[in-house]
N, C-alpha and C. Protein backbone atom coordinates (compact mmCIF):
# COMPACT_ATOMS: atom_id res chain seq x y z
N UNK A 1 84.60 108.22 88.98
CA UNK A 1 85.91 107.78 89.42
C UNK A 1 86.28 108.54 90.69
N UNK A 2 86.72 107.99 91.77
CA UNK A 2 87.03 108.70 93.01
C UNK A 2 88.75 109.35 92.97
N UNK A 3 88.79 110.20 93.58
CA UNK A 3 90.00 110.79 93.87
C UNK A 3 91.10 109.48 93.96
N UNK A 4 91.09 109.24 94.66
CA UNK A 4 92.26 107.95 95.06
C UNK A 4 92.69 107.34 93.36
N UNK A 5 91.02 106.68 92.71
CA UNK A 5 91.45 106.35 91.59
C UNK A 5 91.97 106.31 90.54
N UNK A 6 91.58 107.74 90.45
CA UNK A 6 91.94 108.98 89.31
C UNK A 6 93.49 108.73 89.56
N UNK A 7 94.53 108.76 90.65
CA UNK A 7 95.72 109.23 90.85
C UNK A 7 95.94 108.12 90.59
N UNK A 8 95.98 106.95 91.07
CA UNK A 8 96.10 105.50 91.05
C UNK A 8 96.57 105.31 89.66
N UNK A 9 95.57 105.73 88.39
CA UNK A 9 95.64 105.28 86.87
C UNK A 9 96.21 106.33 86.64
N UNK A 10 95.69 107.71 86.83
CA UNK A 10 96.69 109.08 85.73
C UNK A 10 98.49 108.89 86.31
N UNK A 11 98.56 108.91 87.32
CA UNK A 11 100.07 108.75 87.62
C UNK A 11 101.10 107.40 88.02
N UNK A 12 100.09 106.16 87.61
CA UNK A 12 100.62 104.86 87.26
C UNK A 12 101.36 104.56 88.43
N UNK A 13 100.42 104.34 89.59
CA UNK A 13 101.02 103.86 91.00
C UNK A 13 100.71 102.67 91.21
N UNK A 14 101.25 101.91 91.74
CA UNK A 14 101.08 100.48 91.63
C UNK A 14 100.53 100.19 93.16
N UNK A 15 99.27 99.59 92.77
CA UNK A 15 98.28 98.91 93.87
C UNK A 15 98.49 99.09 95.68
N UNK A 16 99.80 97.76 95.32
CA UNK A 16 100.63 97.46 96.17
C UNK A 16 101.65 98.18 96.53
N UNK A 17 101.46 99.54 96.51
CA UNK A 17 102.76 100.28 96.95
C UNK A 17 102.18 100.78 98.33
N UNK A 18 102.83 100.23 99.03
CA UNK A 18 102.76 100.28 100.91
C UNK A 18 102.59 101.41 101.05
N UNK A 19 103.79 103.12 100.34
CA UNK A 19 103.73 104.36 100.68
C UNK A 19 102.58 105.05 100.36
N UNK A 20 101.52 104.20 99.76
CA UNK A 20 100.58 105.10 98.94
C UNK A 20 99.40 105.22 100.12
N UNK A 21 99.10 105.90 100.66
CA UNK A 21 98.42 105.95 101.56
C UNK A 21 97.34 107.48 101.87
N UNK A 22 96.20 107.84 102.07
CA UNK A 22 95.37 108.96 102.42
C UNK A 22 96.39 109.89 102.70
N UNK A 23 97.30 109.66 103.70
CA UNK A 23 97.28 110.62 104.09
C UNK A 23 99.45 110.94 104.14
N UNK A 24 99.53 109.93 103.37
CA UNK A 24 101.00 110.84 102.60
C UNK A 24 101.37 111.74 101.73
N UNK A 25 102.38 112.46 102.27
CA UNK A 25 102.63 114.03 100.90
C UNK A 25 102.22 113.36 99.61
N UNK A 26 101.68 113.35 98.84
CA UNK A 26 101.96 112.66 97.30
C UNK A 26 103.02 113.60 96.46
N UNK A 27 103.08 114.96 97.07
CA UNK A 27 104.57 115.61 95.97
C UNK A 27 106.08 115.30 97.20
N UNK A 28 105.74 114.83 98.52
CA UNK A 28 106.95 114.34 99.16
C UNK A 28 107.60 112.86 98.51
N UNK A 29 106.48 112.20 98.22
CA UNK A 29 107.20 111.07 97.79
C UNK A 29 107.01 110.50 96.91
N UNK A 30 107.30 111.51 95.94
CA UNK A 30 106.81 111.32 93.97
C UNK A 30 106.04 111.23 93.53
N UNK A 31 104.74 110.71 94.10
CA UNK A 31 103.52 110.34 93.38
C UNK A 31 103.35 111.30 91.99
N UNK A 32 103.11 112.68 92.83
CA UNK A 32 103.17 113.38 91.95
C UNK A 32 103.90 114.56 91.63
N UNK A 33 103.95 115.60 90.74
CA UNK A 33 105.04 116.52 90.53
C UNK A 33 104.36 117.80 90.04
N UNK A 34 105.03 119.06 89.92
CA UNK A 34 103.97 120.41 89.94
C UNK A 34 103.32 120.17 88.31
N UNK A 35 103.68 119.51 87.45
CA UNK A 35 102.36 119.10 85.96
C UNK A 35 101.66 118.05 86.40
N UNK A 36 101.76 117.30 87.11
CA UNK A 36 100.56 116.74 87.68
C UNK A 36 99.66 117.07 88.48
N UNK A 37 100.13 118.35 89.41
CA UNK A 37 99.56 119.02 90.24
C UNK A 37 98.31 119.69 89.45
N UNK A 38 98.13 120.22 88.19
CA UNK A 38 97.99 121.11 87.74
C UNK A 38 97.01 119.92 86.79
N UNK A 39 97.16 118.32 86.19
CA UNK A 39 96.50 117.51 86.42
C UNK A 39 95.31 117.45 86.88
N UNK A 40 95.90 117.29 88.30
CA UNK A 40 94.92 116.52 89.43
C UNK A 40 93.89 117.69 89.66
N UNK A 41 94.64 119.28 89.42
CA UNK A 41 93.45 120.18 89.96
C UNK A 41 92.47 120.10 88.55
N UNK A 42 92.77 120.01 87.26
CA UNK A 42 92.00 120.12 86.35
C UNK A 42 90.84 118.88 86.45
N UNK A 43 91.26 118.07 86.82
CA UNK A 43 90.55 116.45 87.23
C UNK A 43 89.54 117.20 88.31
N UNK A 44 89.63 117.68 89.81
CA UNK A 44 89.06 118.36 90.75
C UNK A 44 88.07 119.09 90.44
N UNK A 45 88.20 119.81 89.35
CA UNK A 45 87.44 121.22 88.92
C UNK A 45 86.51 120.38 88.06
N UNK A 46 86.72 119.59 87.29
CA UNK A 46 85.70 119.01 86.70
C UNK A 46 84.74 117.97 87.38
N UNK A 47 85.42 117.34 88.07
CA UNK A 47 84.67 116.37 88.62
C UNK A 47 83.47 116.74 89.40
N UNK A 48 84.18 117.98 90.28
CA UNK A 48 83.54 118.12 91.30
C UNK A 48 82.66 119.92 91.28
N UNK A 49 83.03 120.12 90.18
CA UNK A 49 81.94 121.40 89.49
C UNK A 49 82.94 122.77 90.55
N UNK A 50 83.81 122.73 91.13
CA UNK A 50 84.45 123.94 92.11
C UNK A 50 85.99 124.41 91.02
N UNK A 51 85.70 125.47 91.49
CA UNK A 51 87.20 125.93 90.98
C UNK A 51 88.63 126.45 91.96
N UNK A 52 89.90 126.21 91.66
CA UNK A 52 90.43 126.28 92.61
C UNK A 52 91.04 127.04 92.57
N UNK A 53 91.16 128.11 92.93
CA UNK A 53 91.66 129.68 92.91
C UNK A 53 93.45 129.59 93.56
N UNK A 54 93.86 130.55 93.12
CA UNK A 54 95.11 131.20 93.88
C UNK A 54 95.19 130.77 95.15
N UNK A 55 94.50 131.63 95.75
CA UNK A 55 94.09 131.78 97.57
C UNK A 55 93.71 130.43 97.63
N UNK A 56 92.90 129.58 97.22
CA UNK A 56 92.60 128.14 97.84
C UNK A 56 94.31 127.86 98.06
N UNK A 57 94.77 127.65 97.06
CA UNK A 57 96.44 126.65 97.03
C UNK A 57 97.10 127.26 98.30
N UNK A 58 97.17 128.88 98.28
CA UNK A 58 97.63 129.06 99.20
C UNK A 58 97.58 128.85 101.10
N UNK A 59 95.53 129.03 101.02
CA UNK A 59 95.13 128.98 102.19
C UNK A 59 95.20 127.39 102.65
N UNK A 60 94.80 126.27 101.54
CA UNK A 60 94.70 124.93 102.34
C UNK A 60 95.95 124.14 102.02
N UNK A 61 96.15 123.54 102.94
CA UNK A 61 96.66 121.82 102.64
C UNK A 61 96.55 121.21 101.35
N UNK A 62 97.23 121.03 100.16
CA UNK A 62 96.30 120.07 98.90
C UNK A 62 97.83 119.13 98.77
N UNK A 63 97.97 118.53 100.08
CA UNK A 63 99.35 117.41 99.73
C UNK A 63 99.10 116.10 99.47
N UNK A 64 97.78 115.99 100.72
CA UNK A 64 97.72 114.45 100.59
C UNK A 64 96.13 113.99 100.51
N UNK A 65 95.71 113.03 100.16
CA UNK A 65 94.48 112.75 99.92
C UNK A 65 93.09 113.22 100.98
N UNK A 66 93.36 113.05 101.53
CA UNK A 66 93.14 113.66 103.10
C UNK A 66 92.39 114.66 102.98
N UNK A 67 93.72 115.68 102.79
CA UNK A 67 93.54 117.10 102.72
C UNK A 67 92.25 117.84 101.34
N UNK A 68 92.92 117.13 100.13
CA UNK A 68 92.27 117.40 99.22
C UNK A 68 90.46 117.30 99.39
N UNK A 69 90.22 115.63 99.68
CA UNK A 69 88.90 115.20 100.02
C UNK A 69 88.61 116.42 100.89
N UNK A 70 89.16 117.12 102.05
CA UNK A 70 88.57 117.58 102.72
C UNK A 70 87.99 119.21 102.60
N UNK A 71 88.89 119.60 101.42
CA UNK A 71 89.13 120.79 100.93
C UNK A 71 87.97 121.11 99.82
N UNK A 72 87.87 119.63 98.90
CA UNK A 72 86.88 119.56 98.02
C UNK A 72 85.56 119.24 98.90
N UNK A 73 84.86 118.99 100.21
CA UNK A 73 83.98 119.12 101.10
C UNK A 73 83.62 120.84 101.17
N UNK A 74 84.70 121.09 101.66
CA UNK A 74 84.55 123.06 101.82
C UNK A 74 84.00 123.43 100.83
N UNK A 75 84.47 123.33 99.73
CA UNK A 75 84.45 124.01 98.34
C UNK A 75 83.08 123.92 97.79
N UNK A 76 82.59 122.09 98.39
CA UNK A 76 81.44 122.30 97.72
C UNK A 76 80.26 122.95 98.63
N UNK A 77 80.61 122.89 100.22
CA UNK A 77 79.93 123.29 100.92
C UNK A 77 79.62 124.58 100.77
N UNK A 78 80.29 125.52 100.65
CA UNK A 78 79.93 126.80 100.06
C UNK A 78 79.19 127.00 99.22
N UNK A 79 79.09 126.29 98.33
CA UNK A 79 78.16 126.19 97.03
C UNK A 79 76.63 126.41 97.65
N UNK A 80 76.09 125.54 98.38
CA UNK A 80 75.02 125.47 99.13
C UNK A 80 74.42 127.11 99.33
């Protein structure tokens, strides 16, 4: 299941919602809220075998799809 999708079904956004987009806040404009946050990172950590520390939340961006995809790139890139 891809990122986008996962949020799509766990937080019951509807298809057709124009605001839903890569690269909008998703906690600016409800999508989601700090127990979903906490969700979406448990969804992250599993999916994608990385864990997301303190310092990650603090050091990156994790607002909008964007960011996340790009953050979960780093995360795994290190792995290497």
């Amino acid at each position: 299941m891809t990122l986008r999708n996962f949020i799509y079904e766990k937080f019951e956004i509807v298809e057709s919602d124009e605001d839903f987009k890569n690269d909008v806040d998703l906690f600016n404009y409800g999508f989601i809220d700090s127990l979903g946050a906490t969700v979406l990172n448990a969804f992250i950590e599993d999916t994608f075998s990385i864990e997301i520390t303190t310092k990650d939340v603090m050091t990156f961006p994790l607002n909008t799809i964007n960011e996340i995809t790009e953050f979960i790139s780093i995360k795994i890139g290190e792995k290497k």
